[in-house]
PDB file of N, CA and C in Angstrom:
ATOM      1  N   UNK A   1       5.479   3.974   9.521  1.00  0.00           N
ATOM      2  CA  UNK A   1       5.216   5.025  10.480  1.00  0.00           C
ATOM      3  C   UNK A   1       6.086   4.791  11.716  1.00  0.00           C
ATOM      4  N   UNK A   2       6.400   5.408  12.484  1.00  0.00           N
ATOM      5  CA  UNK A   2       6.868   5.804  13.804  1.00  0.00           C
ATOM      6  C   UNK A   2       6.696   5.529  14.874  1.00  0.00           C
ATOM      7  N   UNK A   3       5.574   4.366  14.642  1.00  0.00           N
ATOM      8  CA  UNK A   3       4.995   4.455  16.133  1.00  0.00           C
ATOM      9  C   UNK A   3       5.389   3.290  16.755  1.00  0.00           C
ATOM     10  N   UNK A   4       5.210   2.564  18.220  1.00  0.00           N
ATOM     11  CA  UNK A   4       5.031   1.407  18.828  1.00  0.00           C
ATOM     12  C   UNK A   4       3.814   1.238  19.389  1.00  0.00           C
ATOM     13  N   UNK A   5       3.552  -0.076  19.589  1.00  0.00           N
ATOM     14  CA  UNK A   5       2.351  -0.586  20.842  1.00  0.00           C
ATOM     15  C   UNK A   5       2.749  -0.602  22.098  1.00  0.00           C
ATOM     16  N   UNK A   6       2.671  -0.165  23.134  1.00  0.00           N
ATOM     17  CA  UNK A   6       3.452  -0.807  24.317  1.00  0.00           C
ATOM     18  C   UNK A   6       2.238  -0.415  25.307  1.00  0.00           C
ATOM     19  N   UNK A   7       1.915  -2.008  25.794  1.00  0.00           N
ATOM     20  CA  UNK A   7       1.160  -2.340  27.095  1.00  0.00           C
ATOM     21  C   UNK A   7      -0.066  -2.009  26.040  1.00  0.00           C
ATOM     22  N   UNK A   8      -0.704  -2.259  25.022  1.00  0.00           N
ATOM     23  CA  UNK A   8      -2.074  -1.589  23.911  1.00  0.00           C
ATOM     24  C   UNK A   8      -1.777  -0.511  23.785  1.00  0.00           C
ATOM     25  N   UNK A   9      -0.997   0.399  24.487  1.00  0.00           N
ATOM     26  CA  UNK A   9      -1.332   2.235  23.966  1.00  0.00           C
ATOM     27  C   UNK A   9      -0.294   2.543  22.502  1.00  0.00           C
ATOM     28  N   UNK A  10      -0.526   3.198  21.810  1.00  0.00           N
ATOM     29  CA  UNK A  10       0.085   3.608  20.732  1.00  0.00           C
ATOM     30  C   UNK A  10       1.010   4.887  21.216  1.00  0.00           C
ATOM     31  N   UNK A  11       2.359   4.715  20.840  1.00  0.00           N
ATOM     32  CA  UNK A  11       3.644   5.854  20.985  1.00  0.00           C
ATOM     33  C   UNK A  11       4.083   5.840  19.714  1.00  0.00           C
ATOM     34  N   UNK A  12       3.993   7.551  19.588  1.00  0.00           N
ATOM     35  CA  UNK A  12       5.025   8.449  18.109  1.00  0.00           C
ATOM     36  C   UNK A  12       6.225   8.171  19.239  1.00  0.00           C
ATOM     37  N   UNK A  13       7.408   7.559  17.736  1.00  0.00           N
ATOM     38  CA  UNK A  13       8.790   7.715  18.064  1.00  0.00           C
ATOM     39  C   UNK A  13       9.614   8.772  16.937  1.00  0.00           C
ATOM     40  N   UNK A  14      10.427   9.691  17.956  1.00  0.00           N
ATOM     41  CA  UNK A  14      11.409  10.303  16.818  1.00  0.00           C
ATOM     42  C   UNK A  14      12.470  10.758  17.539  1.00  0.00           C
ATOM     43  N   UNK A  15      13.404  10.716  16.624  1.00  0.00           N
ATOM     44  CA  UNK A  15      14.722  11.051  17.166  1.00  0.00           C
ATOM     45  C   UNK A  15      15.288  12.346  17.760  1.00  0.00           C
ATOM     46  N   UNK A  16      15.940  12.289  18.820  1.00  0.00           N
ATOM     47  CA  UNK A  16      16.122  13.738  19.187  1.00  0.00           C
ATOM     48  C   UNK A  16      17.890  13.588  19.182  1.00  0.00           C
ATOM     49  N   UNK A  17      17.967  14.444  17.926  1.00  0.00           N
ATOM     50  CA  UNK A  17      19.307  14.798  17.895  1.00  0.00           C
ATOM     51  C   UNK A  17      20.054  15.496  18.837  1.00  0.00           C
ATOM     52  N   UNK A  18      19.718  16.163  19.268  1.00  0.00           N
ATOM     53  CA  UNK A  18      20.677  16.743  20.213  1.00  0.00           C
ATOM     54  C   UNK A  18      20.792  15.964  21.531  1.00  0.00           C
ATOM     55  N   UNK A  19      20.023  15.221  22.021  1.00  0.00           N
ATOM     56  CA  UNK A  19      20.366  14.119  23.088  1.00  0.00           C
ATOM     57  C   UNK A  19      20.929  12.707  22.623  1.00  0.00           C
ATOM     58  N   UNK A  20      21.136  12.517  21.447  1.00  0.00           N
ATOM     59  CA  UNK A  20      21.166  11.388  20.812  1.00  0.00           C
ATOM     60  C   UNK A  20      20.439  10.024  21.112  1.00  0.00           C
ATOM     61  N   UNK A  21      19.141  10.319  21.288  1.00  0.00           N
ATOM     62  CA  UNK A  21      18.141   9.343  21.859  1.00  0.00           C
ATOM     63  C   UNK A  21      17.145   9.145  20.913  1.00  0.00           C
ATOM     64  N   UNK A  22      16.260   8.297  21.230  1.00  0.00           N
ATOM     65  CA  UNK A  22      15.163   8.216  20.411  1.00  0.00           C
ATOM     66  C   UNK A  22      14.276   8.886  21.485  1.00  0.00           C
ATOM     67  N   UNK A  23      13.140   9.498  21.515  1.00  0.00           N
ATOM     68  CA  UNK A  23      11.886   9.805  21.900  1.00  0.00           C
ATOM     69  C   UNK A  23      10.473   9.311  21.841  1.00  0.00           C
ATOM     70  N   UNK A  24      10.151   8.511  22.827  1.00  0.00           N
ATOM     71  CA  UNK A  24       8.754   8.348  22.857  1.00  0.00           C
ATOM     72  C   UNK A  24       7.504   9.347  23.212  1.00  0.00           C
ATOM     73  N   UNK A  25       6.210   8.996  22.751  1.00  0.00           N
ATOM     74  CA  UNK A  25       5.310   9.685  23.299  1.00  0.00           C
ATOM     75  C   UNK A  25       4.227   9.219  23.172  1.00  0.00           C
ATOM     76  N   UNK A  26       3.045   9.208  24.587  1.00  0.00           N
ATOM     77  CA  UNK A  26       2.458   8.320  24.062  1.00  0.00           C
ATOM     78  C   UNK A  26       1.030   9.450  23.403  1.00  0.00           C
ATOM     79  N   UNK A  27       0.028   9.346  22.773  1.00  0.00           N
ATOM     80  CA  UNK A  27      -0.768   9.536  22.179  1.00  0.00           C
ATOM     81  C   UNK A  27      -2.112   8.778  22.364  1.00  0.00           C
ATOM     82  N   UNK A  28      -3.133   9.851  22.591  1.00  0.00           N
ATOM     83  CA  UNK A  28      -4.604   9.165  22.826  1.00  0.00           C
ATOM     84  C   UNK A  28      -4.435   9.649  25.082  1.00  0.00           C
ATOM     85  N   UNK A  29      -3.841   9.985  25.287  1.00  0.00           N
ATOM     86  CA  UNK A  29      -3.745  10.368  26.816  1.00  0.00           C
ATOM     87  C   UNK A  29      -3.790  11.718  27.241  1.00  0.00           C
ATOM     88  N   UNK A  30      -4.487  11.697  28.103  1.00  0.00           N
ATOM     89  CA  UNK A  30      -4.960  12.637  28.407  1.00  0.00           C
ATOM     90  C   UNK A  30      -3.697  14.291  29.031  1.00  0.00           C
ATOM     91  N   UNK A  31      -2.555  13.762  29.369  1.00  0.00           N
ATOM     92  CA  UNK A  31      -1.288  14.728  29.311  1.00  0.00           C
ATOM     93  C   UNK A  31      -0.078  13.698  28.705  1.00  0.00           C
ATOM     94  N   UNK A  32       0.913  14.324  29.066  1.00  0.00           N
ATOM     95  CA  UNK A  32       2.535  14.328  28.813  1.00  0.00           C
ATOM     96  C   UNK A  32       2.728  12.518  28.910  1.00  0.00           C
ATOM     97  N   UNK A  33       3.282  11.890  28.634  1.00  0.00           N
ATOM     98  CA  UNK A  33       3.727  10.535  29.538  1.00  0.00           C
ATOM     99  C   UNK A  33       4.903   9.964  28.092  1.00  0.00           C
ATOM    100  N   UNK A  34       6.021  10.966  28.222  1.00  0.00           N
ATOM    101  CA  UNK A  34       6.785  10.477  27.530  1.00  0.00           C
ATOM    102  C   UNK A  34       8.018   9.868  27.814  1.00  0.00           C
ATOM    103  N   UNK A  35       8.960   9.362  27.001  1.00  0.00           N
ATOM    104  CA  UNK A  35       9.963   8.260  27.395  1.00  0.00           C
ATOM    105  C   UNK A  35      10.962   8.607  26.630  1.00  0.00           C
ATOM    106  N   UNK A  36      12.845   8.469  26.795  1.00  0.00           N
ATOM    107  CA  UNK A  36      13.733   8.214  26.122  1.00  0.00           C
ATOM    108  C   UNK A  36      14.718   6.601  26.171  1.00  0.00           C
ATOM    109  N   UNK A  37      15.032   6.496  25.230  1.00  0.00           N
ATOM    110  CA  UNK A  37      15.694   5.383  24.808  1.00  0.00           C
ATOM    111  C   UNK A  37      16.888   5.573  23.906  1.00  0.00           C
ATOM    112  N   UNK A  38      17.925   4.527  23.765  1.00  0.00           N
ATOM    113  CA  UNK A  38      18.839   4.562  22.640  1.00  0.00           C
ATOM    114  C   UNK A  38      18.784   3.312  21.740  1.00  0.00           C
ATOM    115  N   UNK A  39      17.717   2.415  22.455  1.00  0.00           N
ATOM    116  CA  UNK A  39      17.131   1.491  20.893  1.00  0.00           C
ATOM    117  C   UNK A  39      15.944   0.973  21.646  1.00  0.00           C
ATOM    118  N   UNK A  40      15.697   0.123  20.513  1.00  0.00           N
ATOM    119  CA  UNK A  40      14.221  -0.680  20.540  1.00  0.00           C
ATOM    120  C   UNK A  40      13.980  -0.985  21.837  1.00  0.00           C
ATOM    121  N   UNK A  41      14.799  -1.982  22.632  1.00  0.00           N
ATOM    122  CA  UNK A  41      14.312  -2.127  23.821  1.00  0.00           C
ATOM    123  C   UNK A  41      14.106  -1.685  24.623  1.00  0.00           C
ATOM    124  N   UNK A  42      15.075  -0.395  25.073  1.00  0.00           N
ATOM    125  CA  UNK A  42      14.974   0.679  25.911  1.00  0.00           C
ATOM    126  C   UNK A  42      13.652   1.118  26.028  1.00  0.00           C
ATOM    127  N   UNK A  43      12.851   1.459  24.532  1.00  0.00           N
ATOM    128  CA  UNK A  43      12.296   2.047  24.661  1.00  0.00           C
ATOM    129  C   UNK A  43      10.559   1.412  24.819  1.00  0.00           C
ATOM    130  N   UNK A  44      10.617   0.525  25.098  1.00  0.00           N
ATOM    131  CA  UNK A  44       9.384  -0.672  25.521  1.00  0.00           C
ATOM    132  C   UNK A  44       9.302  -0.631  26.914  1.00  0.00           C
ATOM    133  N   UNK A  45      11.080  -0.754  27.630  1.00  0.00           N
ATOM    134  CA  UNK A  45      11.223  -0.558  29.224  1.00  0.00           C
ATOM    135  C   UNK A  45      10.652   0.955  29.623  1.00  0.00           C
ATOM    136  N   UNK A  46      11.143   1.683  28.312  1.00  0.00           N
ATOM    137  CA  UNK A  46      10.764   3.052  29.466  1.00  0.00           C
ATOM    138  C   UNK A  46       9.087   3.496  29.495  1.00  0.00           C
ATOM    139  N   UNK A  47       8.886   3.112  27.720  1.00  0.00           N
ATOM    140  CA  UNK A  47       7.760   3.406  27.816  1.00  0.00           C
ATOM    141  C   UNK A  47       6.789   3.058  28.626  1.00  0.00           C
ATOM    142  N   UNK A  48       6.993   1.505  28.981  1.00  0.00           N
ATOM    143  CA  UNK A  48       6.319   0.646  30.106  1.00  0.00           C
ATOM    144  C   UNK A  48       6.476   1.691  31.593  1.00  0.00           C
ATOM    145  N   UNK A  49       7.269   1.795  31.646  1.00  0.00           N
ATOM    146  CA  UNK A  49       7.377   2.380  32.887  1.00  0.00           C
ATOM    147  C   UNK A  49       6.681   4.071  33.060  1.00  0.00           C
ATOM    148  N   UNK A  50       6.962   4.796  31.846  1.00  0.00           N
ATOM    149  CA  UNK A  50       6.398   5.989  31.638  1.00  0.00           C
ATOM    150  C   UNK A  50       4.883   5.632  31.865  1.00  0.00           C
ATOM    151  N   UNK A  51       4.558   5.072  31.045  1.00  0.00           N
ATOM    152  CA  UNK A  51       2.683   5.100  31.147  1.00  0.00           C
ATOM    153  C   UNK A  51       2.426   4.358  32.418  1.00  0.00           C
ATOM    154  N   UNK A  52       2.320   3.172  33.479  1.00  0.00           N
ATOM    155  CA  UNK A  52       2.436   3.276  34.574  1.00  0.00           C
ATOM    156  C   UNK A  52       2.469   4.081  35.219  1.00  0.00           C
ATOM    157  N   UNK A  53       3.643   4.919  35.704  1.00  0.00           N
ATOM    158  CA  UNK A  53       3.917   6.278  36.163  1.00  0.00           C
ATOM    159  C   UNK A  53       2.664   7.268  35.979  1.00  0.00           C
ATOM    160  N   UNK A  54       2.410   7.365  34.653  1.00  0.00           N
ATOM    161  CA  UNK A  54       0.832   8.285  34.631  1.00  0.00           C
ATOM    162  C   UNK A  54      -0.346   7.924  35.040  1.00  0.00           C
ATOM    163  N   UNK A  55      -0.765   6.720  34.584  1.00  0.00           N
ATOM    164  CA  UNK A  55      -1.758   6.015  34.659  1.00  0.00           C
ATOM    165  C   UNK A  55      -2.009   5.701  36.420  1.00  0.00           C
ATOM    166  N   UNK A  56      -0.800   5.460  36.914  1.00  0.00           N
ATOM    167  CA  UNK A  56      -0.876   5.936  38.457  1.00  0.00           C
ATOM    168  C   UNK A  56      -1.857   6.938  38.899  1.00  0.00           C
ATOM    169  N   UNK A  57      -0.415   8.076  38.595  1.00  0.00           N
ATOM    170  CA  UNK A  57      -1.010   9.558  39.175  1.00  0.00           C
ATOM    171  C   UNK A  57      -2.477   9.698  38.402  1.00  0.00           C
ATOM    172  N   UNK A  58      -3.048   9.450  36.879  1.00  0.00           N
ATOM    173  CA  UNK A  58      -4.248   9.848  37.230  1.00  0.00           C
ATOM    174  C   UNK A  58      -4.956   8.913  38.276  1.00  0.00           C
ATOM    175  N   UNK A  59      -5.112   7.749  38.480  1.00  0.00           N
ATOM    176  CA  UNK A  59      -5.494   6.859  39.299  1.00  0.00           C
ATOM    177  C   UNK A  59      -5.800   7.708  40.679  1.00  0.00           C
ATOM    178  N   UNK A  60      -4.867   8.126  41.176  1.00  0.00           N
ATOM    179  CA  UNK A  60      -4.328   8.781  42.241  1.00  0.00           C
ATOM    180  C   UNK A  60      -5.567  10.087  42.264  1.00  0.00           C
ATOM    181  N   UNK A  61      -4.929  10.809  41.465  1.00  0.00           N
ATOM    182  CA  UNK A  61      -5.946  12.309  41.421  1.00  0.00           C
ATOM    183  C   UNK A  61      -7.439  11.988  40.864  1.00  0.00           C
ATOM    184  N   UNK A  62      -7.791  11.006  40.979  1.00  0.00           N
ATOM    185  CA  UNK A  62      -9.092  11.003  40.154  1.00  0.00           C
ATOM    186  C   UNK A  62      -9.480  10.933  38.558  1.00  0.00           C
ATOM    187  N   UNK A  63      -8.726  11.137  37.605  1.00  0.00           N
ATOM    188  CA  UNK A  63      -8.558  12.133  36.404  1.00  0.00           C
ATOM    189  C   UNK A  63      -8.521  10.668  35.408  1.00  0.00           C
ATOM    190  N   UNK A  64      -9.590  10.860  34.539  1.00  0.00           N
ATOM    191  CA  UNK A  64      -9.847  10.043  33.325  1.00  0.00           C
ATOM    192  C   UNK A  64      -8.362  10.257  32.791  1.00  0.00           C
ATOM    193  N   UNK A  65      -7.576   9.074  32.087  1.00  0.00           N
ATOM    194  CA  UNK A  65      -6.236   8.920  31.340  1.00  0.00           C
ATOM    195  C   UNK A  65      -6.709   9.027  29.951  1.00  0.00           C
ATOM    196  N   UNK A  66      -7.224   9.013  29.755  1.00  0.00           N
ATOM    197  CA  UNK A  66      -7.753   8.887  28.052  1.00  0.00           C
ATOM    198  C   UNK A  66      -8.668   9.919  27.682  1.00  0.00           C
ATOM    199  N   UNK A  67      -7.900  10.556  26.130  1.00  0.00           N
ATOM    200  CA  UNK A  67      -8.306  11.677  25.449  1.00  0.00           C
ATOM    201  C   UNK A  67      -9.930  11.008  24.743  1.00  0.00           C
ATOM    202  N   UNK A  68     -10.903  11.723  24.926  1.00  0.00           N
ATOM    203  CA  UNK A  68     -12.123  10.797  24.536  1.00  0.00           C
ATOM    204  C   UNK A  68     -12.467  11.749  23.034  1.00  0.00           C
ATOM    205  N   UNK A  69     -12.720  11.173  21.760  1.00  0.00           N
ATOM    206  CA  UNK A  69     -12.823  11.723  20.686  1.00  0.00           C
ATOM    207  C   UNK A  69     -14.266  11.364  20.132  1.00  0.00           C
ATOM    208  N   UNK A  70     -14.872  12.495  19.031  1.00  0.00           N
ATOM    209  CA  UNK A  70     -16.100  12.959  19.061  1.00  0.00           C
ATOM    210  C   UNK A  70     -16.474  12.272  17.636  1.00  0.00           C
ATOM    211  N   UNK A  71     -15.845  11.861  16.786  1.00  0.00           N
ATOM    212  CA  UNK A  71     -15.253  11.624  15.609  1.00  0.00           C
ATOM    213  C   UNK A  71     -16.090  12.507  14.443  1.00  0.00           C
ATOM    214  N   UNK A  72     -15.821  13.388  15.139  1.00  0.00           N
ATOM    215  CA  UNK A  72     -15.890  14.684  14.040  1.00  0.00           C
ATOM    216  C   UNK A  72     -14.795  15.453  14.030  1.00  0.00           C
ATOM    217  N   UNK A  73     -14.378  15.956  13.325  1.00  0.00           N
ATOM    218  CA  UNK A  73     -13.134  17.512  12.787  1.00  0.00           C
ATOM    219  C   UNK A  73     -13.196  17.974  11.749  1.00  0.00           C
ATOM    220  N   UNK A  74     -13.019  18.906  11.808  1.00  0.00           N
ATOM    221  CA  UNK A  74     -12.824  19.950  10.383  1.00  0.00           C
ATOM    222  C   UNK A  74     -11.810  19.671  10.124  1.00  0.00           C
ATOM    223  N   UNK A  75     -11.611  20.215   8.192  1.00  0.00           N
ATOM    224  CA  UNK A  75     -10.277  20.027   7.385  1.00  0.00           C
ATOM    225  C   UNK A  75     -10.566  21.205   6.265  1.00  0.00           C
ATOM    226  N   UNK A  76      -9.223  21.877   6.748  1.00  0.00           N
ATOM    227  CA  UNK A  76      -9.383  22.778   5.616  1.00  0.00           C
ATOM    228  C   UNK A  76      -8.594  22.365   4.390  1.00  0.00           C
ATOM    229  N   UNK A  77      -9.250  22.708   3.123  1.00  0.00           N
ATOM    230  CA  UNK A  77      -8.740  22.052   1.815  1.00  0.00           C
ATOM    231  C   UNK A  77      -8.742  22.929   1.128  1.00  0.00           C
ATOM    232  N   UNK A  78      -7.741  22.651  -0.264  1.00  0.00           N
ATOM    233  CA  UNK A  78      -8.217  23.746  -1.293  1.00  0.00           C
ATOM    234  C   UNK A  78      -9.323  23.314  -1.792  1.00  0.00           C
ATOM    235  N   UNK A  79     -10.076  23.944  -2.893  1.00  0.00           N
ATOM    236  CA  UNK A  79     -11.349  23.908  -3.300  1.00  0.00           C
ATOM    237  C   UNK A  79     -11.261  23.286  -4.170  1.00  0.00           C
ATOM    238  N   UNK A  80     -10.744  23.216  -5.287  1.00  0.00           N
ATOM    239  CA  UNK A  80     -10.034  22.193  -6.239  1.00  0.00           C
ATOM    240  C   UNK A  80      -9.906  20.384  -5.618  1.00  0.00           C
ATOM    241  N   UNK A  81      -9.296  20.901  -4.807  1.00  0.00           N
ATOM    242  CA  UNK A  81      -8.986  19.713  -3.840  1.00  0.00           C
ATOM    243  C   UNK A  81     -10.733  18.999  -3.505  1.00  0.00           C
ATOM    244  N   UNK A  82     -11.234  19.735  -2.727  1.00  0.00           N
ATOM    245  CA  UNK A  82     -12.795  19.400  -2.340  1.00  0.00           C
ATOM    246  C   UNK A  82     -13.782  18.859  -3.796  1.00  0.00           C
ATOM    247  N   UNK A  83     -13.137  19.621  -4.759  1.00  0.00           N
ATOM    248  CA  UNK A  83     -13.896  18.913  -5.660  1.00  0.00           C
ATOM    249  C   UNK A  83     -13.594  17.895  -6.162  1.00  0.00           C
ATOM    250  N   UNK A  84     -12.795  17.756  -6.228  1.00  0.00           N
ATOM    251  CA  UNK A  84     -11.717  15.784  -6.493  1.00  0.00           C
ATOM    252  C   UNK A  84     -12.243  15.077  -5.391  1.00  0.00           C
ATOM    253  N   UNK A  85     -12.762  15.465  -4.472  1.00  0.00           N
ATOM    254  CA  UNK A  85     -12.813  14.591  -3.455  1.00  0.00           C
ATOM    255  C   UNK A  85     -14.596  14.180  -3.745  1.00  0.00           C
ATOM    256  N   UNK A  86     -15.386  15.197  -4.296  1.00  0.00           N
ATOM    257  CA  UNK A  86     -16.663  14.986  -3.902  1.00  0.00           C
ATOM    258  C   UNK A  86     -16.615  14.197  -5.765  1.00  0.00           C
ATOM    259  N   UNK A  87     -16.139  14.531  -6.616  1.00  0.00           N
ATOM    260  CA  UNK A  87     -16.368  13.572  -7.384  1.00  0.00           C
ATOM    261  C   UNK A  87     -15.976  12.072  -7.524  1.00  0.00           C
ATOM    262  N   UNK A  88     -14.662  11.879  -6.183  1.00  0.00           N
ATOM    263  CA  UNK A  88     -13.985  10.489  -6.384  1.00  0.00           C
ATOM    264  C   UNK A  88     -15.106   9.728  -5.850  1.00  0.00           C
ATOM    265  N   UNK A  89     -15.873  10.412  -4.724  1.00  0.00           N
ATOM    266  CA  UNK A  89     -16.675   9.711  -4.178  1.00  0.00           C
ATOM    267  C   UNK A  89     -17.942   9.157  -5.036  1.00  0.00           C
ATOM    268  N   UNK A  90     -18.044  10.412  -5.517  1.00  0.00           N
ATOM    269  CA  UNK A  90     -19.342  10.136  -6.276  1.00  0.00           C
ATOM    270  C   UNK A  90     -19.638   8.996  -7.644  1.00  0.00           C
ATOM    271  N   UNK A  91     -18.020   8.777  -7.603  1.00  0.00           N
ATOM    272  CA  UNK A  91     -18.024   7.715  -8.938  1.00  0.00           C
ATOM    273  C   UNK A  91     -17.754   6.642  -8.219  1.00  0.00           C
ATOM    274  N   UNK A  92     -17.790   5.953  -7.125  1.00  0.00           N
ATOM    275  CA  UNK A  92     -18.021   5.132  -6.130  1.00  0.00           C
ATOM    276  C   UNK A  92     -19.381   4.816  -5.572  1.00  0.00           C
ATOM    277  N   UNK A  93     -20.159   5.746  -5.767  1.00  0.00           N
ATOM    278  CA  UNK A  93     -21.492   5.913  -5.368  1.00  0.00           C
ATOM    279  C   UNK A  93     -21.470   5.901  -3.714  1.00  0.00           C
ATOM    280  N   UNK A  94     -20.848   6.485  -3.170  1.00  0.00           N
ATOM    281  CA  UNK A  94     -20.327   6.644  -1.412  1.00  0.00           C
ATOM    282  C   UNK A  94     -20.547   8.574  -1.157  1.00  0.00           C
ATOM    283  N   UNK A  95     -21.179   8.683  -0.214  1.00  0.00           N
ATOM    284  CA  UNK A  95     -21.174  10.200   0.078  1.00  0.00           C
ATOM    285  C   UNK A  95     -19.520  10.347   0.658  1.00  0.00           C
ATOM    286  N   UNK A  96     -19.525  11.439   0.587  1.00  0.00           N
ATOM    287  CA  UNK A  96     -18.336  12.235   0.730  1.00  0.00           C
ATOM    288  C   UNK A  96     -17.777  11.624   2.378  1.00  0.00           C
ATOM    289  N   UNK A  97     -18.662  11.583   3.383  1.00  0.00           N
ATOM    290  CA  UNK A  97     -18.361  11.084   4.631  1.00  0.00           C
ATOM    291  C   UNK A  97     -17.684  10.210   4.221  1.00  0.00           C
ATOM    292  N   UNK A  98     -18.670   9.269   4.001  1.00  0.00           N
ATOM    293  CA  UNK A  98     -17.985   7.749   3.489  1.00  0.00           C
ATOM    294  C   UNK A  98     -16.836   7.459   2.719  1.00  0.00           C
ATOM    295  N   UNK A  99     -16.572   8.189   1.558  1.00  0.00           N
ATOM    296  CA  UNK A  99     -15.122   7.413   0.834  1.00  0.00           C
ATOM    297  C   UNK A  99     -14.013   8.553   1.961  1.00  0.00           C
ATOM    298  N   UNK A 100     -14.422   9.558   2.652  1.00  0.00           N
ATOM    299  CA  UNK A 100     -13.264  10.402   3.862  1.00  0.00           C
ATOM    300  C   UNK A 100     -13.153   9.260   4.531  1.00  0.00           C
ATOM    301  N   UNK A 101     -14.169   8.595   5.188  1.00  0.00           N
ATOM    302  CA  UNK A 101     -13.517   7.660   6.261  1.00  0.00           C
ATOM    303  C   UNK A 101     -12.838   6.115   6.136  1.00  0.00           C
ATOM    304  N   UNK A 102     -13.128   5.731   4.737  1.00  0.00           N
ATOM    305  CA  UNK A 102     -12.642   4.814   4.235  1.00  0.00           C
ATOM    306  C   UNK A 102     -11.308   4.967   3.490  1.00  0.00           C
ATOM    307  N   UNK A 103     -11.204   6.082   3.145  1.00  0.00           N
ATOM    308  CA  UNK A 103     -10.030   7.151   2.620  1.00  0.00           C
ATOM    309  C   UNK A 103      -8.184   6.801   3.781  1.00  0.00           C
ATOM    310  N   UNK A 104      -9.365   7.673   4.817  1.00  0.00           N
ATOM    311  CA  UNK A 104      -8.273   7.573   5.966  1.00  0.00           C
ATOM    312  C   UNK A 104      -7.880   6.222   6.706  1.00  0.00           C
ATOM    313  N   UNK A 105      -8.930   5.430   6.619  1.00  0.00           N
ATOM    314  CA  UNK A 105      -8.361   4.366   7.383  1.00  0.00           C
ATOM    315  C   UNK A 105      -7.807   3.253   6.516  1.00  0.00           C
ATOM    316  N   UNK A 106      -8.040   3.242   5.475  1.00  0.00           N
ATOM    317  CA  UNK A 106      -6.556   2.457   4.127  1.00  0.00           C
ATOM    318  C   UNK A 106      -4.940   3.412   5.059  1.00  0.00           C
ATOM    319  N   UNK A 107      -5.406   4.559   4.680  1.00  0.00           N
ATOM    320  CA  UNK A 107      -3.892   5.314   4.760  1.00  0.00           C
ATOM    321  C   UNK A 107      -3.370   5.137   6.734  1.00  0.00           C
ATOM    322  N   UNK A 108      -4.044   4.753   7.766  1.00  0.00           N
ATOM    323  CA  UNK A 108      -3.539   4.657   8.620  1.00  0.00           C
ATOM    324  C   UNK A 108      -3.224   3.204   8.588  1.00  0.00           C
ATOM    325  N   UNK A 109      -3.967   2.291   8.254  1.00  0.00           N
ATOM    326  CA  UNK A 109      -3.555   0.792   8.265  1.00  0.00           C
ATOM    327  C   UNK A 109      -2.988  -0.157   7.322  1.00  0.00           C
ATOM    328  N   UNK A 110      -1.950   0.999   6.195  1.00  0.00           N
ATOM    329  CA  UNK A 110      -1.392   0.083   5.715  1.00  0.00           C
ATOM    330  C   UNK A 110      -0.092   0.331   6.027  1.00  0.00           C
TER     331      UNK A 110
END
């Protein structure tokens, strides 16, 4: 995946062709606090410096920095799909919650 750690916060990186840079961003924050670079290190300096910079100003204005999540969402699926899903579970003996959230977090942490 794409991402870095910098300072604990998690940043999507991707390339922006037409500046010939890489692009940071950080994710889980409450606005914008993104960064450019043209390699790895750059982009630890800027990012460091980008989230600072925010984490300031909310400081400053009062304003919680962090997106707070409910850990609920909807997913729309095909129906076909939903039924593969409620039988994978079910031959696991796990409700449907359960093999979804065990599902997703194999696929984010490997």
């Amino acid at each position: 995946m794409n991402t870095m750690i910098i300072e604990g916060q998690k940043a999507t990186i991707t390339y922006d062709e037409e500046m010939n840079m890489f692009r940071g961003e950080f994710v889980g924050l409450n606005g914008g606090a993104d960064f450019y670079a043209t390699d790895i290190e750059g982009l630890y300096k800027e990012g460091a410096v980008s989230l600072h910079v925010f984490l300031d100003m909310c400081r400053e204005d009062g304003v919680e920095p962090y997106k707070s999540f409910s850990g609920k969402f909807n997913v729309r699926i095909a129906p076909e799909l939903h039924a593969d899903i409620v039988a994978a579970a079910k031959s696991k003996g796990e409700s449907l919650n359960q093999y979804i959230a065990e599902t997703l977090e194999q696929a984010v942490h490997a």
